[in-house]
Protein backbone atom coordinates (compact mmCIF):
# COMPACT_ATOMS: atom_id res chain seq x y z
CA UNK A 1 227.48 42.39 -15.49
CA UNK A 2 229.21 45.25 -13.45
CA UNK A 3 231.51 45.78 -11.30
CA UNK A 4 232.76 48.94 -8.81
CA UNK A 5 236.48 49.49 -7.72
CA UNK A 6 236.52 48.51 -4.04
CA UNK A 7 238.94 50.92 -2.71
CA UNK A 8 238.15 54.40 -1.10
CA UNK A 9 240.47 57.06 -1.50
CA UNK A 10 239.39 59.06 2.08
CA UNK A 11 240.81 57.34 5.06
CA UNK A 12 237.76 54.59 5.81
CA UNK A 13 238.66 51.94 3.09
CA UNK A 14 235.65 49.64 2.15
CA UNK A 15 235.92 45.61 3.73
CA UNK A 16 234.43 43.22 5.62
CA UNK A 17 232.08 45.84 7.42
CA UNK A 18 232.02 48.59 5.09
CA UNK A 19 230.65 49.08 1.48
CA UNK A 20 232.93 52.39 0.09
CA UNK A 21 233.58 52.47 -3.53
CA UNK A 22 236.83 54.12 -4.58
CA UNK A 23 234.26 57.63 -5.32
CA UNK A 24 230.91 58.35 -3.24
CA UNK A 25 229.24 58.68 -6.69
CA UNK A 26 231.02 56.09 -8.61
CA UNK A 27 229.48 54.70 -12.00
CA UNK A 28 229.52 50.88 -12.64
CA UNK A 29 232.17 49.58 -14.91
CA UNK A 30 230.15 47.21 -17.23
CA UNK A 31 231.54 44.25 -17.93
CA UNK A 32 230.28 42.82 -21.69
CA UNK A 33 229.28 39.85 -22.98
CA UNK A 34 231.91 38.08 -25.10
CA UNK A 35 231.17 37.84 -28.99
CA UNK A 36 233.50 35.14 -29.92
CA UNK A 37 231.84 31.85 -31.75
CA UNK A 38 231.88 29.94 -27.88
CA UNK A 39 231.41 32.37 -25.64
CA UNK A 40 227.55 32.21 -26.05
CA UNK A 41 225.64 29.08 -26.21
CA UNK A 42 221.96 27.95 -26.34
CA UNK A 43 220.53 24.91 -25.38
CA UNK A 44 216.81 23.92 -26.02
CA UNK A 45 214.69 20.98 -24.36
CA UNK A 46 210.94 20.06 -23.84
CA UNK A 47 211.53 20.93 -20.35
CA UNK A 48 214.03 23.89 -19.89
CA UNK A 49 215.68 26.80 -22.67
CA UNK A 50 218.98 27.82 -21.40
CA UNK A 51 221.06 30.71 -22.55
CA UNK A 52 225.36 30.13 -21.52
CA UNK A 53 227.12 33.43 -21.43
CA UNK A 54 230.65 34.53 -20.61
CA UNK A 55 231.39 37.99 -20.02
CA UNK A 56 234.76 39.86 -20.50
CA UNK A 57 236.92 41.79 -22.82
CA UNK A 58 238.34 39.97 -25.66
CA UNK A 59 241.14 38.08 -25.04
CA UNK A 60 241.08 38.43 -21.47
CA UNK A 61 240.51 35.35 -18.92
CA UNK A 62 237.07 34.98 -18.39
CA UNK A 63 235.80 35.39 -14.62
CA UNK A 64 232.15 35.87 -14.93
CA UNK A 65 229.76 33.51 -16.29
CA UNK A 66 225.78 33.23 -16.31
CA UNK A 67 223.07 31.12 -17.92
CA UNK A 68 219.44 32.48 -18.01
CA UNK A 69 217.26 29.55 -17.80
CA UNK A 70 213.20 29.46 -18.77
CA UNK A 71 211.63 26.34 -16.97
CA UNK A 72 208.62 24.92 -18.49
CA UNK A 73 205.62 25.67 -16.25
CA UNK A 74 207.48 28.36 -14.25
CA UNK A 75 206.16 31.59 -13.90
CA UNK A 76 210.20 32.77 -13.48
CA UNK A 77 213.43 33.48 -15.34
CA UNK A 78 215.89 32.09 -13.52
CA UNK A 79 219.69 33.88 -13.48
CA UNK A 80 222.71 31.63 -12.17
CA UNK A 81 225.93 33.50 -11.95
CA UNK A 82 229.37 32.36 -11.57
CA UNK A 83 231.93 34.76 -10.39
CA UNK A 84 235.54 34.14 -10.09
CA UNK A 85 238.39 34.40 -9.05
CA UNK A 86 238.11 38.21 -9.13
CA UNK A 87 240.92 39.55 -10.97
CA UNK A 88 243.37 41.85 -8.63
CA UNK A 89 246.62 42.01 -10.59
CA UNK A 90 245.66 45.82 -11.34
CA UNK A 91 246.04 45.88 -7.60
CA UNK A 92 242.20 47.44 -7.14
CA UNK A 93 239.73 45.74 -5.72
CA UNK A 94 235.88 45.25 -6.79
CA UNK A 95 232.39 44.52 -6.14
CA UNK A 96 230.73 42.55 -8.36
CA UNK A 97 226.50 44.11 -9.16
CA UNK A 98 224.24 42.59 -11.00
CA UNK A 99 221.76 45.43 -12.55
CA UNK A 100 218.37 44.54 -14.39
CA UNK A 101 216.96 47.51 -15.78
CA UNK A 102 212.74 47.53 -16.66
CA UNK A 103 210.58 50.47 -18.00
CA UNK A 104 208.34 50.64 -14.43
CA UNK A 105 207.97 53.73 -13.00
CA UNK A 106 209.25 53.40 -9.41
CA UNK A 107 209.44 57.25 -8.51
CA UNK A 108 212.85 56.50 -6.55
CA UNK A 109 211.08 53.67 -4.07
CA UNK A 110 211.62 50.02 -3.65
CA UNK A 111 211.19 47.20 -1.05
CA UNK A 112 213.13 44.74 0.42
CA UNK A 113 212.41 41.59 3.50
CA UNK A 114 213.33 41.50 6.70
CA UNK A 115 214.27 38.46 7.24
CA UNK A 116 212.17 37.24 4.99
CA UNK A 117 209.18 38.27 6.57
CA UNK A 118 207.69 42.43 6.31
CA UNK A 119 208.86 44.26 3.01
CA UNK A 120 209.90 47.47 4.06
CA UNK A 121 209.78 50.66 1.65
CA UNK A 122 213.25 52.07 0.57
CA UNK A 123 213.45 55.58 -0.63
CA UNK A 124 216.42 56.25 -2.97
CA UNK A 125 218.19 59.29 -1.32
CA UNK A 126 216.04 59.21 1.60
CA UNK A 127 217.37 62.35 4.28
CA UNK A 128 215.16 61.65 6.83
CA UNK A 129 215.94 57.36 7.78
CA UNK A 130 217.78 58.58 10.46
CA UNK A 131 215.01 61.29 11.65
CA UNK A 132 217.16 64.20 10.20
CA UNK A 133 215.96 66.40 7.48
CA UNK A 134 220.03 67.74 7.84
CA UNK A 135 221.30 64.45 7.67
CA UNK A 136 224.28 64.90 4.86
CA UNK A 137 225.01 60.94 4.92
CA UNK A 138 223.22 60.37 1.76
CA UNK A 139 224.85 63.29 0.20
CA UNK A 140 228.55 62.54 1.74
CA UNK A 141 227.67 58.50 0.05
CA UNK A 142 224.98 58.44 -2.32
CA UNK A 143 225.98 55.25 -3.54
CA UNK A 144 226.57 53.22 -0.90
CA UNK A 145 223.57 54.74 1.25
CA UNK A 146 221.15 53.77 -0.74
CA UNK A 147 222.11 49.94 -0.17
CA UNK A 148 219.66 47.75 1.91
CA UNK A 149 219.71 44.68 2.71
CA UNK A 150 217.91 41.61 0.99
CA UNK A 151 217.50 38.34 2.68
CA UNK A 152 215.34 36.76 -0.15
CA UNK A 153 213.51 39.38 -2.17
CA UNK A 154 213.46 43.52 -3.63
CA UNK A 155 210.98 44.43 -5.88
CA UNK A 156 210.34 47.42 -7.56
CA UNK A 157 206.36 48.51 -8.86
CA UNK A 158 204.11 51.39 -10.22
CA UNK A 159 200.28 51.14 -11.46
CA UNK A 160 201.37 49.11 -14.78
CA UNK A 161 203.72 46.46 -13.94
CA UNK A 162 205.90 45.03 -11.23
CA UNK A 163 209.27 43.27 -11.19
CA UNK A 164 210.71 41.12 -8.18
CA UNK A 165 213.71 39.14 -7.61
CA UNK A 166 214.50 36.09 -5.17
CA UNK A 167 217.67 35.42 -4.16
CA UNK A 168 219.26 32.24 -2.38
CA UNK A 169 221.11 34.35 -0.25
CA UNK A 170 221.10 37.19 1.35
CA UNK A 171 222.93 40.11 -0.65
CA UNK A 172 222.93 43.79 -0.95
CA UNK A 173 220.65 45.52 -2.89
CA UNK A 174 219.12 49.05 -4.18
CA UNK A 175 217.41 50.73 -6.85
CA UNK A 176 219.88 53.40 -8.43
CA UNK A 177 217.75 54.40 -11.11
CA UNK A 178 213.86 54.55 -11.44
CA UNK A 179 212.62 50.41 -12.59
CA UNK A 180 216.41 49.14 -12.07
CA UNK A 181 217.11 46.84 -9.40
CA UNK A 182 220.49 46.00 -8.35
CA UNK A 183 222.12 43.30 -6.27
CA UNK A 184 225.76 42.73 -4.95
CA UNK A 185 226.77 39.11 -5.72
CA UNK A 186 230.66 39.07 -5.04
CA UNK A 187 233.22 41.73 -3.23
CA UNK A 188 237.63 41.26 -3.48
CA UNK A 189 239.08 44.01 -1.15
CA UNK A 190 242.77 44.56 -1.22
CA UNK A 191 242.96 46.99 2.35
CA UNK A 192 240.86 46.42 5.62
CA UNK A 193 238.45 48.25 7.08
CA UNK A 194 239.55 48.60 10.72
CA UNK A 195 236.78 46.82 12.25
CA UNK A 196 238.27 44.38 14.10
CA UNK A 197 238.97 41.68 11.63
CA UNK A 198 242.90 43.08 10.57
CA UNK A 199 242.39 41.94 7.19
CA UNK A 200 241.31 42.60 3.68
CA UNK A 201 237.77 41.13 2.24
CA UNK A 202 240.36 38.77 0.11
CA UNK A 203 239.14 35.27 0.21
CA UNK A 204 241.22 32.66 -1.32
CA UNK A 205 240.98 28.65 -2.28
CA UNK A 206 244.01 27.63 -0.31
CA UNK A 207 243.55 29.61 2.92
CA UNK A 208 246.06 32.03 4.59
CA UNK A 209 249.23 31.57 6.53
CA UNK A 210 249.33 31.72 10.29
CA UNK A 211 248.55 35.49 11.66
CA UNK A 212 251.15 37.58 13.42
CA UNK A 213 253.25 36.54 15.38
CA UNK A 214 253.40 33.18 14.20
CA UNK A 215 252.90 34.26 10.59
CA UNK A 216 252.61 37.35 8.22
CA UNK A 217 248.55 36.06 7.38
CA UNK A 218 249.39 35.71 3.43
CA UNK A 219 246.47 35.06 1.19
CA UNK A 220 246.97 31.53 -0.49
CA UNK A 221 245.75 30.60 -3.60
CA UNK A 222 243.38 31.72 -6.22
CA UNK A 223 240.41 33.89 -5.27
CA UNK A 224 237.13 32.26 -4.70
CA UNK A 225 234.73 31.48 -6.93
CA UNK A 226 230.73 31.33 -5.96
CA UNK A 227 227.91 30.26 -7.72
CA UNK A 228 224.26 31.27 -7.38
CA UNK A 229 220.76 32.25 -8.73
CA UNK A 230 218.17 35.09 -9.08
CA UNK A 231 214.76 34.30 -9.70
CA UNK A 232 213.36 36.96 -11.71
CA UNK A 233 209.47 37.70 -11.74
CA UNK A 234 207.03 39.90 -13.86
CA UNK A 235 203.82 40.30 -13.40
CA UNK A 236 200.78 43.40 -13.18
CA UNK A 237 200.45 46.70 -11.26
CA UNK A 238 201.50 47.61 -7.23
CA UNK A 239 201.74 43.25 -7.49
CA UNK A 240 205.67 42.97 -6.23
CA UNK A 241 205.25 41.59 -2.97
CA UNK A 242 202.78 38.85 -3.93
CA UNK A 243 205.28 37.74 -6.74
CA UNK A 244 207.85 37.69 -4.85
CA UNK A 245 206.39 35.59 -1.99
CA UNK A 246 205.02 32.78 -4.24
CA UNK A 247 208.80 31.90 -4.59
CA UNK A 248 210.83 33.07 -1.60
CA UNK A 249 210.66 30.13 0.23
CA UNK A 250 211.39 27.73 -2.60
CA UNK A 251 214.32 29.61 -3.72
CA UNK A 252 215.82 30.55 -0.48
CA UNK A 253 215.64 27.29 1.49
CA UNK A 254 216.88 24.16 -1.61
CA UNK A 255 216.70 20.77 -0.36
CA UNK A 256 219.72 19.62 0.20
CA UNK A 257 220.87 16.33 -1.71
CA UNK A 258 223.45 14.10 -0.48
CA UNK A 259 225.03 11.42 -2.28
CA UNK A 260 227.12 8.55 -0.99
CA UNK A 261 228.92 5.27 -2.22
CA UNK A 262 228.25 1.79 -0.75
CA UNK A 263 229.49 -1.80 -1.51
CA UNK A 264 226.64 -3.11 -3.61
CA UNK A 265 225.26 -6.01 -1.57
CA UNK A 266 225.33 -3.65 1.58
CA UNK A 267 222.29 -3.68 3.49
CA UNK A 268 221.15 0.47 3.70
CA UNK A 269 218.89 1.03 7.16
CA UNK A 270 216.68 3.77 5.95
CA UNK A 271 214.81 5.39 8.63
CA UNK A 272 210.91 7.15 7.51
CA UNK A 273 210.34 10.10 8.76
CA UNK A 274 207.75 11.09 11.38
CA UNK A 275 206.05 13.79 8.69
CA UNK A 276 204.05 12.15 6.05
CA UNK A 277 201.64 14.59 4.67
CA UNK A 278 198.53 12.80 2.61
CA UNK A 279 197.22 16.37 2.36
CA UNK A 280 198.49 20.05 1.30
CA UNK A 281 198.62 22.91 3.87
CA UNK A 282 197.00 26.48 2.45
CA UNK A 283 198.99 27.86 -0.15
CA UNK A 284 199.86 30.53 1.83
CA UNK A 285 201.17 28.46 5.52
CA UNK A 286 204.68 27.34 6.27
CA UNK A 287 205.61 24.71 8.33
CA UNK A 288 208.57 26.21 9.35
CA UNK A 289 209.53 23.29 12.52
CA UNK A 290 208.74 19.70 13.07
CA UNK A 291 210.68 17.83 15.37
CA UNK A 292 210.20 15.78 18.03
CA UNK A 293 210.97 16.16 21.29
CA UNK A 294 212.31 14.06 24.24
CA UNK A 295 208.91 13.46 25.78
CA UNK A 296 207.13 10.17 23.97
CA UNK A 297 204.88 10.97 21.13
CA UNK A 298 205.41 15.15 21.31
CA UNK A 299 206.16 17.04 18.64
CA UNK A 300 207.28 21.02 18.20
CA UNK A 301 205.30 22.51 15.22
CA UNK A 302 205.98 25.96 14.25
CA UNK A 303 203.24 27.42 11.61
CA UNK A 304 203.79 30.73 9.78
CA UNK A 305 201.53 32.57 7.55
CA UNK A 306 203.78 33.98 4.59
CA UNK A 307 201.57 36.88 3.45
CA UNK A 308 201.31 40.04 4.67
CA UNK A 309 198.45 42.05 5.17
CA UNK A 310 197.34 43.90 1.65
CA UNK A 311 199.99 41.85 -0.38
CA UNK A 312 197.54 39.68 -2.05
CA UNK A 313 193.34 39.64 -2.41
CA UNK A 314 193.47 35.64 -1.65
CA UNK A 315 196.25 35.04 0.58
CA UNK A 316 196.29 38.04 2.90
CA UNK A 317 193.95 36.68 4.83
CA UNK A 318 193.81 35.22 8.03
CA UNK A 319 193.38 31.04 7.71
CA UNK A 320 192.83 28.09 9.55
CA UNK A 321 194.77 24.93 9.66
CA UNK A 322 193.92 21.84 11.18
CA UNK A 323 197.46 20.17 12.99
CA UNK A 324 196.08 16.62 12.01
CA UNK A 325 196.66 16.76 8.60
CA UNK A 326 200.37 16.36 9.65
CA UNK A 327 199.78 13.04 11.83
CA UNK A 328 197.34 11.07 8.82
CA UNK A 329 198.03 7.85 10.52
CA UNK A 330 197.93 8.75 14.02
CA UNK A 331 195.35 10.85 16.43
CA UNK A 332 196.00 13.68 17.91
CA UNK A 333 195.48 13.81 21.79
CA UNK A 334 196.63 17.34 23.22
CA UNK A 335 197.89 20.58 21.45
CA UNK A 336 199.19 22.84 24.05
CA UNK A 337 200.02 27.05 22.67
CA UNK A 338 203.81 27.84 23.52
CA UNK A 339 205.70 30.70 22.77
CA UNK A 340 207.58 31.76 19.48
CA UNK A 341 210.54 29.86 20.79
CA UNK A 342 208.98 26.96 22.39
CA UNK A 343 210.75 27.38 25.98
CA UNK A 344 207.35 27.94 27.78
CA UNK A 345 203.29 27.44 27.47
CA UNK A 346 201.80 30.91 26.15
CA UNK A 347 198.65 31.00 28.32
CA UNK A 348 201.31 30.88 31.56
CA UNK A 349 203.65 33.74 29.72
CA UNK A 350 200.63 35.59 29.41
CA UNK A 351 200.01 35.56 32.72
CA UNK A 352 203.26 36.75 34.01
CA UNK A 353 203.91 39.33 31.62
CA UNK A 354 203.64 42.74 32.58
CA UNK A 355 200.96 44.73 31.93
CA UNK A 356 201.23 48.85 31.78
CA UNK A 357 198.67 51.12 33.40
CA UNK A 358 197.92 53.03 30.31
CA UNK A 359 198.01 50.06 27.74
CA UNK A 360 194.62 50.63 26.12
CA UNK A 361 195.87 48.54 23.25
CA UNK A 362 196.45 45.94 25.22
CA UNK A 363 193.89 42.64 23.69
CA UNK A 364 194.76 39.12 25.20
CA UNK A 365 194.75 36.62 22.34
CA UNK A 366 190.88 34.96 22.80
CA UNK A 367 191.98 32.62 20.58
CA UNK A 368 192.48 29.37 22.75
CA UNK A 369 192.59 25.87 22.53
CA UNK A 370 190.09 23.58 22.90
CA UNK A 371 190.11 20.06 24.21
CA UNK A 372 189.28 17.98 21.30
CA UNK A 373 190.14 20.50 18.26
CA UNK A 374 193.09 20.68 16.00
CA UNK A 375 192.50 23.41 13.83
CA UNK A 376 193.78 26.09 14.34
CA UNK A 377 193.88 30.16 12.61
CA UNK A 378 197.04 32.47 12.32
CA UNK A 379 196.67 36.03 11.08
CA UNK A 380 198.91 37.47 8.14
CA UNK A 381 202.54 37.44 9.00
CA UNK A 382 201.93 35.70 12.38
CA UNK A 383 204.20 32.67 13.36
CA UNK A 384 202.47 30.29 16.17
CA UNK A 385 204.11 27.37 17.96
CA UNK A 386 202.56 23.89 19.66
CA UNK A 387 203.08 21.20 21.32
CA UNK A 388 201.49 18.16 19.67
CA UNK A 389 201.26 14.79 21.74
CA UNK A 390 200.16 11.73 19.34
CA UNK A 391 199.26 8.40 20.09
């Protein structure tokens, strides 16, 4: 486990809106595992294997742990990290990586989401992003230019094997080296950036004291100290995007579990919820929205096909779904087409939109809506929203 010194020694410091390491071309300071009898742990179950770490020098407090945890019937290792507080008494700040380093010949490329939808190819040094074969950014920062970043997923692949990672957040990430793949999990700055904020990246447990001129906006407390996972994923030749995707959404979106305490003769109202699916949507469709909406009986559902096109033989494809396997107990009257945000019908944007004189491209969707039918298709990657009135 890693770490960089957070604080640039030009003018532009590194903070809230800027990742500078102390040097352009700064190595990571590796942070080892602790030997000592406690310090590693293994437990074993039926269900789960999990591996306790703590990493550190000797003798020093420990502010980095991580258990590696093999499910049973998961195709996944799954990472959870702990990090914190970060330790500033050296007065330097840092920026916490987490590296995992594999054999696969990458040739200097790697992919990350957008927004958890297109991968988009990275190329490690790559002079021409900004449309400049003279562009000296990547030579002035090597380091910090060749960070992207990931909202749920980077992979890395060649002919043989490919490697992804999930993440629960989104996070920073690169490839430094050829089959490594990197992600930045925690950052403690000490100076600001001067963009705006007027502070250090210096998050503390106890808040800060009232800013200027009311107060002198004093850190209070012990640094922060966040928890979360990496799902890691292995699997066969030019295959990263299709392992990746099988667990983004999983990973990246948790249920949420709330707990509560009640007197126990309390009577507990529990209300059902409108969606009670008897049957599965494809593997490869999201419902991404179901609520319902003011008028009696309509509901906004928001469908998205998770696969892009080429990522997998099976799921790359486009697919039908039929809305009524979301209403079993109830029958579906009227779907009406809207658009992405649900604000107006689709077939009346359509309508209004303007066209250009030269737009060969141009191809109205044929794909409407007919009185009486329920099912229907989205394309890879495409997100579709109705209107669906019930009785």
């Amino acid at each position: 486990m890693p770490w960089l010194l957070g604080t640039a020694e030009h003018w532009q410091n590194g903070g809230a809106y800027i990742f500078r390491p102390s040097t352009p071309d700064e190595q990571l300071h590796v942070l080892p595992p602790k030997v000592s009898s406690n310090s590693v742990t293994v437990y074993e179950s039926d269900l789960v294997t999990e591996v306790h770490a703590e990493f550190g020098e000797e003798g020093e407090p420990t502010w980095i742990k991580q258990i590696t945890r093999i499910i049973s019937g998961k195709d996944y290792v799954e990472v959870e990290y702990v990090v914190g507080p970060v330790p500033i008494a050296d007065g330097v700040g840092k920026e916490v990586v987490s590296r995992f380093t594999t054999s696969i010949e990458s040739e200097g490329r790697f992919y990350t989401d957008s927004n958890g939808r297109e991968f988009m190819q990275r190329v490690r040094g790559d002079h021409q992003l900004y449309g400049s074969v003279d562009n000296q950014y990547y030579t002035l920062e090597p380091l910090a230019g060749n960070f992207y970043p990931v909202n749920t997923a980077i992979y890395v692949e060649d002919p043989v094997a490919s490697f992804s990672i999930v993440t629960d957040r989104s996070q920073g990430g690169s490839s430094m080296f050829d089959g490594s793949i990197e992600l930045m999990i925690q950052r403690r700055g000490l100076h600001d950036d001067a963009r705006g904020v007027a502070e250090p990246l210096n998050e503390t447990d106890a808040g800060i004291t009232p800013c200027p001129p009311h107060g002198d906006a004093t850190r209070i407390g012990d640094g922060v100290v966040i928890k979360g996972i990496h799902r890691l994923i292995v699997g066969g030749g030019m295959s990263g995007a299709s392992l990746a995707r099988v667990n983004m959404d999983e990973t990246f979106s948790q249920p949420h579990v709330f707990a509560g305490s009640v007197a126990k003769d309390a009577e507990i109202l529990f209300r059902q919820s409108s969606l009670s699916l008897t049957d599965a949507l494809p593997d490869n469709i999201m419902l991404v929205t179901f609520a319902s909406l003011e008028q009696d009986d309509t509901y906004l559902v928001r469908l998205g096909h998770q696969y892009g096109v080429g990522e997998s033989h099976q799921y790359s494809l486009p697919v039908e779904v039929d809305l009524g396997v979301l209403f079993p107990s109830r029958k579906v009257v009227s779907i009406t087409e809207t658009t992405l945000s649900g604000n107006q019908r689709r077939d009346e944007w359509e309508q209004r939109q303007f066209q250009w004189w030269n737009d060969d491209d141009f191809k109205e969707d044929s794909r409407k809506l007919e009185q009486g039918n329920s099912v229907v298709s989205l394309e890879p990657m495409e997100i579709r929203t109705f209107e669906v009135k019930c009785v």
